[in-house]
PDB file of N, CA and C in Angstrom:
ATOM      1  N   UNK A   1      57.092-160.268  48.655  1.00  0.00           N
ATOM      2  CA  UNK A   1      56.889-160.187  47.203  1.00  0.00           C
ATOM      3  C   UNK A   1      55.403-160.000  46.902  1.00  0.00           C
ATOM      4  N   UNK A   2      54.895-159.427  45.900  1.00  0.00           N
ATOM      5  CA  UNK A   2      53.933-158.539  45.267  1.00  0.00           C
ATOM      6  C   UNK A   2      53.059-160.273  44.962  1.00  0.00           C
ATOM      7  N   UNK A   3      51.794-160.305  44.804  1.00  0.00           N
ATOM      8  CA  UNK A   3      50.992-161.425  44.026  1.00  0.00           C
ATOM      9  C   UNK A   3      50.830-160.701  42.415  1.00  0.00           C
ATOM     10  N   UNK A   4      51.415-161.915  41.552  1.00  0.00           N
ATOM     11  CA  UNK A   4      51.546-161.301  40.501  1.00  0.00           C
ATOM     12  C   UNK A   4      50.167-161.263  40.046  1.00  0.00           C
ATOM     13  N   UNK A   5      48.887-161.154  40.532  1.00  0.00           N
ATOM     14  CA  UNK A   5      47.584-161.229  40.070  1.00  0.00           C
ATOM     15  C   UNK A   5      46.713-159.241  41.266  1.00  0.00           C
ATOM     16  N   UNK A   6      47.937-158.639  41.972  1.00  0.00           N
ATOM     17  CA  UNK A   6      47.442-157.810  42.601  1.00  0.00           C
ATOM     18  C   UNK A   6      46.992-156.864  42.079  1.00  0.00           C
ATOM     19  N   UNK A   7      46.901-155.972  41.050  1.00  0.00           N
ATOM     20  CA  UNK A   7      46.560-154.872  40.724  1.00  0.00           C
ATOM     21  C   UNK A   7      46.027-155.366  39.374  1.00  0.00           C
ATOM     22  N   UNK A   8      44.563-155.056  39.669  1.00  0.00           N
ATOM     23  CA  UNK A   8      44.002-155.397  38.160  1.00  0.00           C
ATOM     24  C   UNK A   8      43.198-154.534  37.411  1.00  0.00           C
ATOM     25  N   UNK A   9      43.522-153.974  36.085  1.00  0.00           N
ATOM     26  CA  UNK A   9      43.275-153.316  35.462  1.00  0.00           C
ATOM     27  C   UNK A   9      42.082-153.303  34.375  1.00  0.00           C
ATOM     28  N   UNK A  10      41.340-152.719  34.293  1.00  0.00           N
ATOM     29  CA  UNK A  10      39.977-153.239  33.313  1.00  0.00           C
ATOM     30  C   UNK A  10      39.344-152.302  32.553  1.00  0.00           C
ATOM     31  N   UNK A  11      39.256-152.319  31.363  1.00  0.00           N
ATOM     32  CA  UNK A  11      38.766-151.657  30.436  1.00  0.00           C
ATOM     33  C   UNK A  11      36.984-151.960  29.878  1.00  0.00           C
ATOM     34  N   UNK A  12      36.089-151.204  29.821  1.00  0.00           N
ATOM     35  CA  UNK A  12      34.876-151.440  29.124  1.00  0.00           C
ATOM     36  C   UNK A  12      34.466-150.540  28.660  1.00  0.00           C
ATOM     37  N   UNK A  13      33.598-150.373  27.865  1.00  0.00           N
ATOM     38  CA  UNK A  13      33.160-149.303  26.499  1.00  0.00           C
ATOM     39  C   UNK A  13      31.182-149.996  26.629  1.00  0.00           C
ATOM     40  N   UNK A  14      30.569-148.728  26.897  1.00  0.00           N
ATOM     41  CA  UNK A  14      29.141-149.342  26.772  1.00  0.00           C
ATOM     42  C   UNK A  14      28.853-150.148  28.079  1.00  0.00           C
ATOM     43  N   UNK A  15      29.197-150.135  28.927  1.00  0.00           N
ATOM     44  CA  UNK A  15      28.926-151.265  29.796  1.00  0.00           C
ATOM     45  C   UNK A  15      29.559-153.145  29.518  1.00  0.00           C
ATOM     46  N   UNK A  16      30.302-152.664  28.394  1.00  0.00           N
ATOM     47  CA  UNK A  16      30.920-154.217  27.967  1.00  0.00           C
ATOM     48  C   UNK A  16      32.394-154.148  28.552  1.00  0.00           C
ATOM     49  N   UNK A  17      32.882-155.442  28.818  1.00  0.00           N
ATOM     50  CA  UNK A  17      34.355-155.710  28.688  1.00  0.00           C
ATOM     51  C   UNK A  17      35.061-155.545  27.431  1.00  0.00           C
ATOM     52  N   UNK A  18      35.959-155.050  27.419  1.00  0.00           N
ATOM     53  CA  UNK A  18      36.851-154.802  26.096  1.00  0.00           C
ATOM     54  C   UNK A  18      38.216-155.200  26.477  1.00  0.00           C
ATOM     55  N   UNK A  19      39.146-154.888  27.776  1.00  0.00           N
ATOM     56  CA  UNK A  19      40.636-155.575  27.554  1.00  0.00           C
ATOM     57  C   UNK A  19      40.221-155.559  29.569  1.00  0.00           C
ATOM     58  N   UNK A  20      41.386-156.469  29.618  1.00  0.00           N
ATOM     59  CA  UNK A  20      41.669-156.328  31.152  1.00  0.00           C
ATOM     60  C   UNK A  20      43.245-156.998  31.227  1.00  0.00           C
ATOM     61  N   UNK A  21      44.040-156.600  32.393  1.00  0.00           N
ATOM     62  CA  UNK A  21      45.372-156.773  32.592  1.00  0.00           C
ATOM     63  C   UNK A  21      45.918-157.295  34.084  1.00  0.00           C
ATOM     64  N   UNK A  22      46.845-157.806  34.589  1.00  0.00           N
ATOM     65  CA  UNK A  22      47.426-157.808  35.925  1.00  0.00           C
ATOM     66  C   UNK A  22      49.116-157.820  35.873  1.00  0.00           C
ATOM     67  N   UNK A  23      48.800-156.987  37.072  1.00  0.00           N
ATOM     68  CA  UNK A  23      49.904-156.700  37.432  1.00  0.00           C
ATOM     69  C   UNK A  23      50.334-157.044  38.802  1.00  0.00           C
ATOM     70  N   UNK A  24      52.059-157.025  38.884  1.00  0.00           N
ATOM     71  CA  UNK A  24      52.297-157.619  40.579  1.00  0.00           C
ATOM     72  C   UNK A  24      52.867-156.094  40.629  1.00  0.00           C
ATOM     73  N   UNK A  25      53.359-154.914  40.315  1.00  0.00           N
ATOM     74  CA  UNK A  25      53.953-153.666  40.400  1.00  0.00           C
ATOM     75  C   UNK A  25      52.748-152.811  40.696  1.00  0.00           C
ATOM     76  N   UNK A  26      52.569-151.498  41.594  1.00  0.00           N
ATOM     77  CA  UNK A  26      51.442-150.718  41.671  1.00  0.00           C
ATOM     78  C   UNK A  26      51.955-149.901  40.543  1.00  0.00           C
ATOM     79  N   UNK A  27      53.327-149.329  40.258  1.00  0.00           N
ATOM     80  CA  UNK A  27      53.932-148.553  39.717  1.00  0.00           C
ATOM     81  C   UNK A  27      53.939-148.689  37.908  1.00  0.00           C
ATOM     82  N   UNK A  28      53.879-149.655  37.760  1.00  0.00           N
ATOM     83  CA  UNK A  28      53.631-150.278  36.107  1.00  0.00           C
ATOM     84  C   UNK A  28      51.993-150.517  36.113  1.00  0.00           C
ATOM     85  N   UNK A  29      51.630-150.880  37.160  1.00  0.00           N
ATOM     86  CA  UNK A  29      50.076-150.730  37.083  1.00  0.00           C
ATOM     87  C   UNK A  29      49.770-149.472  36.468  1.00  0.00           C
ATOM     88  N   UNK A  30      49.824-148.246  37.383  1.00  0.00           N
ATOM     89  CA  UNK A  30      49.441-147.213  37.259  1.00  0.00           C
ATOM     90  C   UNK A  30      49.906-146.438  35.983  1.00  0.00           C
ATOM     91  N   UNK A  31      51.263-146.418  35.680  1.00  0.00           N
ATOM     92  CA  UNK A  31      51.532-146.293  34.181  1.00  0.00           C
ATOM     93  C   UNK A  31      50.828-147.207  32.899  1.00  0.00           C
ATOM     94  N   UNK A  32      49.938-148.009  33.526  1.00  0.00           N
ATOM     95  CA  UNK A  32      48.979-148.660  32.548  1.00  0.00           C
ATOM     96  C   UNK A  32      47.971-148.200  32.547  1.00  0.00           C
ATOM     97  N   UNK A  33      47.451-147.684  33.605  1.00  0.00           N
ATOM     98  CA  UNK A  33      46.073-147.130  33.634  1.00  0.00           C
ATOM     99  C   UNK A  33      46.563-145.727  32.826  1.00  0.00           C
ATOM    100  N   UNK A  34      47.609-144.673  32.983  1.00  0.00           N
ATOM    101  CA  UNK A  34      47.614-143.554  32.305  1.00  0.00           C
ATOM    102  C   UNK A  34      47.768-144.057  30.566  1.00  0.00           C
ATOM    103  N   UNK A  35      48.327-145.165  30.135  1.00  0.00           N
ATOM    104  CA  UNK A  35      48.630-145.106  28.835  1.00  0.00           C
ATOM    105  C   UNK A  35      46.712-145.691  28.201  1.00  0.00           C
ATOM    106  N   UNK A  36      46.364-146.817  28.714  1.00  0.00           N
ATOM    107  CA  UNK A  36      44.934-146.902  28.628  1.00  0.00           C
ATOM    108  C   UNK A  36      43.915-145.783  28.522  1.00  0.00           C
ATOM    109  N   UNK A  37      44.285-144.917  29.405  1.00  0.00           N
ATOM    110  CA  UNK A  37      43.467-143.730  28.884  1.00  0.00           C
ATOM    111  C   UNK A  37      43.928-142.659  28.028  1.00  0.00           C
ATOM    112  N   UNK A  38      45.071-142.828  27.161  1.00  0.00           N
ATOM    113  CA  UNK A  38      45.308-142.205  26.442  1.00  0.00           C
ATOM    114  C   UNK A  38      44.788-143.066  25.258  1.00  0.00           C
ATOM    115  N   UNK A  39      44.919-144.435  25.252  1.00  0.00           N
ATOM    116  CA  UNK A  39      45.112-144.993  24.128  1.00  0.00           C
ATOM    117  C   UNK A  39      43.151-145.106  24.038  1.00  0.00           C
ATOM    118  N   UNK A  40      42.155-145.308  24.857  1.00  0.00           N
ATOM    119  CA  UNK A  40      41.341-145.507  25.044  1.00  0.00           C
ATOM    120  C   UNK A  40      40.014-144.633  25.336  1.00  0.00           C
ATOM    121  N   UNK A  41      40.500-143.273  26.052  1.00  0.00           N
ATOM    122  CA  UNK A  41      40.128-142.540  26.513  1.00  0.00           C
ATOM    123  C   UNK A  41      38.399-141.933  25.735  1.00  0.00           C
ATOM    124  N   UNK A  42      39.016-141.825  24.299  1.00  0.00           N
ATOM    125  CA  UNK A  42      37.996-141.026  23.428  1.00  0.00           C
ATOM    126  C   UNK A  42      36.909-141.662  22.890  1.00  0.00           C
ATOM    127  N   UNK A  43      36.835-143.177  23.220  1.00  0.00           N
ATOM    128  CA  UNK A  43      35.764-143.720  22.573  1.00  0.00           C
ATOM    129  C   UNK A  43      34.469-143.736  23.660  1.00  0.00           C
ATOM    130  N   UNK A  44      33.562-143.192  23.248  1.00  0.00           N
ATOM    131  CA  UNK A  44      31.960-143.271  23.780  1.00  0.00           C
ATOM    132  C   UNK A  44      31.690-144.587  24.665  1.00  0.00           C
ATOM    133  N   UNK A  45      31.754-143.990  26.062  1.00  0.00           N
ATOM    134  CA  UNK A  45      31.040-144.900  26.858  1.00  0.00           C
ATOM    135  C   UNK A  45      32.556-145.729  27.806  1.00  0.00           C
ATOM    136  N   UNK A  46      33.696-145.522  27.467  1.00  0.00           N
ATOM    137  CA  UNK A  46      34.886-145.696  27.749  1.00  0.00           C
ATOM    138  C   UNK A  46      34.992-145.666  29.487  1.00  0.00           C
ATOM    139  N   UNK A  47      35.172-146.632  30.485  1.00  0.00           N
ATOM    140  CA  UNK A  47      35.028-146.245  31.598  1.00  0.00           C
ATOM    141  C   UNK A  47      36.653-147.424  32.054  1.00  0.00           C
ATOM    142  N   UNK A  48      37.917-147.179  32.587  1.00  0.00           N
ATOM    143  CA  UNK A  48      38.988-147.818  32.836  1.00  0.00           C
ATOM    144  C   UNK A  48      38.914-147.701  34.435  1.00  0.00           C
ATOM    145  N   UNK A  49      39.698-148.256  34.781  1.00  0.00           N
ATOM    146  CA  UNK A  49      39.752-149.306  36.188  1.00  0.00           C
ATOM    147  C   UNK A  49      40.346-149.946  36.898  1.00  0.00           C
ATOM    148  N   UNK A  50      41.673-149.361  38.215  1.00  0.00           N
ATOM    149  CA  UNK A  50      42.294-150.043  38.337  1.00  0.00           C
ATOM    150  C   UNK A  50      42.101-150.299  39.399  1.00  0.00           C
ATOM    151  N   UNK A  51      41.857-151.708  40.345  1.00  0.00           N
ATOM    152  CA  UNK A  51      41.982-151.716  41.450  1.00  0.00           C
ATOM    153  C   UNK A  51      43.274-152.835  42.272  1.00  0.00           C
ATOM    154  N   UNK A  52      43.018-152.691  43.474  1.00  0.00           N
ATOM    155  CA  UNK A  52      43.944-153.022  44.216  1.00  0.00           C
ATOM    156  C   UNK A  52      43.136-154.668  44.790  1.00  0.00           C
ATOM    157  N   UNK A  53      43.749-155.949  44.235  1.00  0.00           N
ATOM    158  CA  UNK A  53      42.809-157.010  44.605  1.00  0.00           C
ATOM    159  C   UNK A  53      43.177-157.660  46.113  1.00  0.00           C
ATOM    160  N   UNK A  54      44.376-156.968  46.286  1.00  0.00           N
ATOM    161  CA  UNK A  54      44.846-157.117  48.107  1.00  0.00           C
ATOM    162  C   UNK A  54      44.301-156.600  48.777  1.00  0.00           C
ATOM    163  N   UNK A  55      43.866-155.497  48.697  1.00  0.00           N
ATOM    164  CA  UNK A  55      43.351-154.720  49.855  1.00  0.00           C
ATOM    165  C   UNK A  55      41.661-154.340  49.541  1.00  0.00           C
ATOM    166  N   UNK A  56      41.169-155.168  48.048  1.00  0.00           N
ATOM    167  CA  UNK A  56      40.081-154.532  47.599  1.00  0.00           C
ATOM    168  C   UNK A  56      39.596-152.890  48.110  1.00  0.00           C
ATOM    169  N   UNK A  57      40.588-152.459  46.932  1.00  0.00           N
ATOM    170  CA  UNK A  57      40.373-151.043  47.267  1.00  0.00           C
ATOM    171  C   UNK A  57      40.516-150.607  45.528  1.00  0.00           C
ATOM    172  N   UNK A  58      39.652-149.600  44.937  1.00  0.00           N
ATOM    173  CA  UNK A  58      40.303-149.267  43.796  1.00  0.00           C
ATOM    174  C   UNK A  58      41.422-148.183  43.897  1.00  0.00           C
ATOM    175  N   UNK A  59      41.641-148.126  43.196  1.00  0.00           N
ATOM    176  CA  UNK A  59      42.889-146.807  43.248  1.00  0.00           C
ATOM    177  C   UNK A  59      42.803-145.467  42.141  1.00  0.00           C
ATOM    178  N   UNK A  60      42.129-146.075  40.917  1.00  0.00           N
ATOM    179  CA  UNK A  60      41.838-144.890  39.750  1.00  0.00           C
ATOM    180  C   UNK A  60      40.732-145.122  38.660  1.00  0.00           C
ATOM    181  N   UNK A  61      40.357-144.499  38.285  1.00  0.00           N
ATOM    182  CA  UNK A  61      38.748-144.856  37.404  1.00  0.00           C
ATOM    183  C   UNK A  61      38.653-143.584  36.793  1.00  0.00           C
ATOM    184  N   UNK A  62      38.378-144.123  34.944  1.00  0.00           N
ATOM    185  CA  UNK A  62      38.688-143.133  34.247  1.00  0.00           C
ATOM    186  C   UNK A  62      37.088-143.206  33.782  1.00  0.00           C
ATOM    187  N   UNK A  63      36.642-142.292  33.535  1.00  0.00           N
ATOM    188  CA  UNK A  63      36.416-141.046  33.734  1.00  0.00           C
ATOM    189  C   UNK A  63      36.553-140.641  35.130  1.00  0.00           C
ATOM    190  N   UNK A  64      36.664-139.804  35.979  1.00  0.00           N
ATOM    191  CA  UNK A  64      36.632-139.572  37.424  1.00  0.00           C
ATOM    192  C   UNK A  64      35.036-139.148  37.272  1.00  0.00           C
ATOM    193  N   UNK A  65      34.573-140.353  38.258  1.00  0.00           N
ATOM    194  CA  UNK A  65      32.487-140.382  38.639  1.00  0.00           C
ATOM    195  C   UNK A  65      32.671-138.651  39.163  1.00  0.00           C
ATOM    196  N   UNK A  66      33.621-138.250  40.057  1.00  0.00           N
ATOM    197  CA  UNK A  66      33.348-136.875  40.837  1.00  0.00           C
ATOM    198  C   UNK A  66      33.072-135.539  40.118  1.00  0.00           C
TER     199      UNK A  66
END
């Protein structure tokens, strides 16, 4: 079974915190990170965040740095 604290999701605007989330699903994770950047996407300075706290690995980061 999944740690319901594994996939954690984080929102900031400006270099500030603005929302953050967890999840034990990668799959509802990741459909959080796509609705976050819809819902979030357009405001100045907007940077979202999901990583993986099991394996400390991230998995998606909105804007893409590349």
């Amino acid at each position: 079974m999944d740690s319901p604290e594994r996939f954690h999701l984080t929102h900031s605007a400006g270099g500030r915190p603005v929302a953050h989330g967890w999840w034990s699903d990668e799959v509802v994770a990741r459909g959080k990170f796509v609705l976050w950047v819809g819902q979030y996407g357009s405001i100045a300075g907007t940077r979202i965040r999901l990583v993986d706290e099991v394996e400390a690995r991230t998995l998606a980061v909105w804007p893409d740095p590349t």
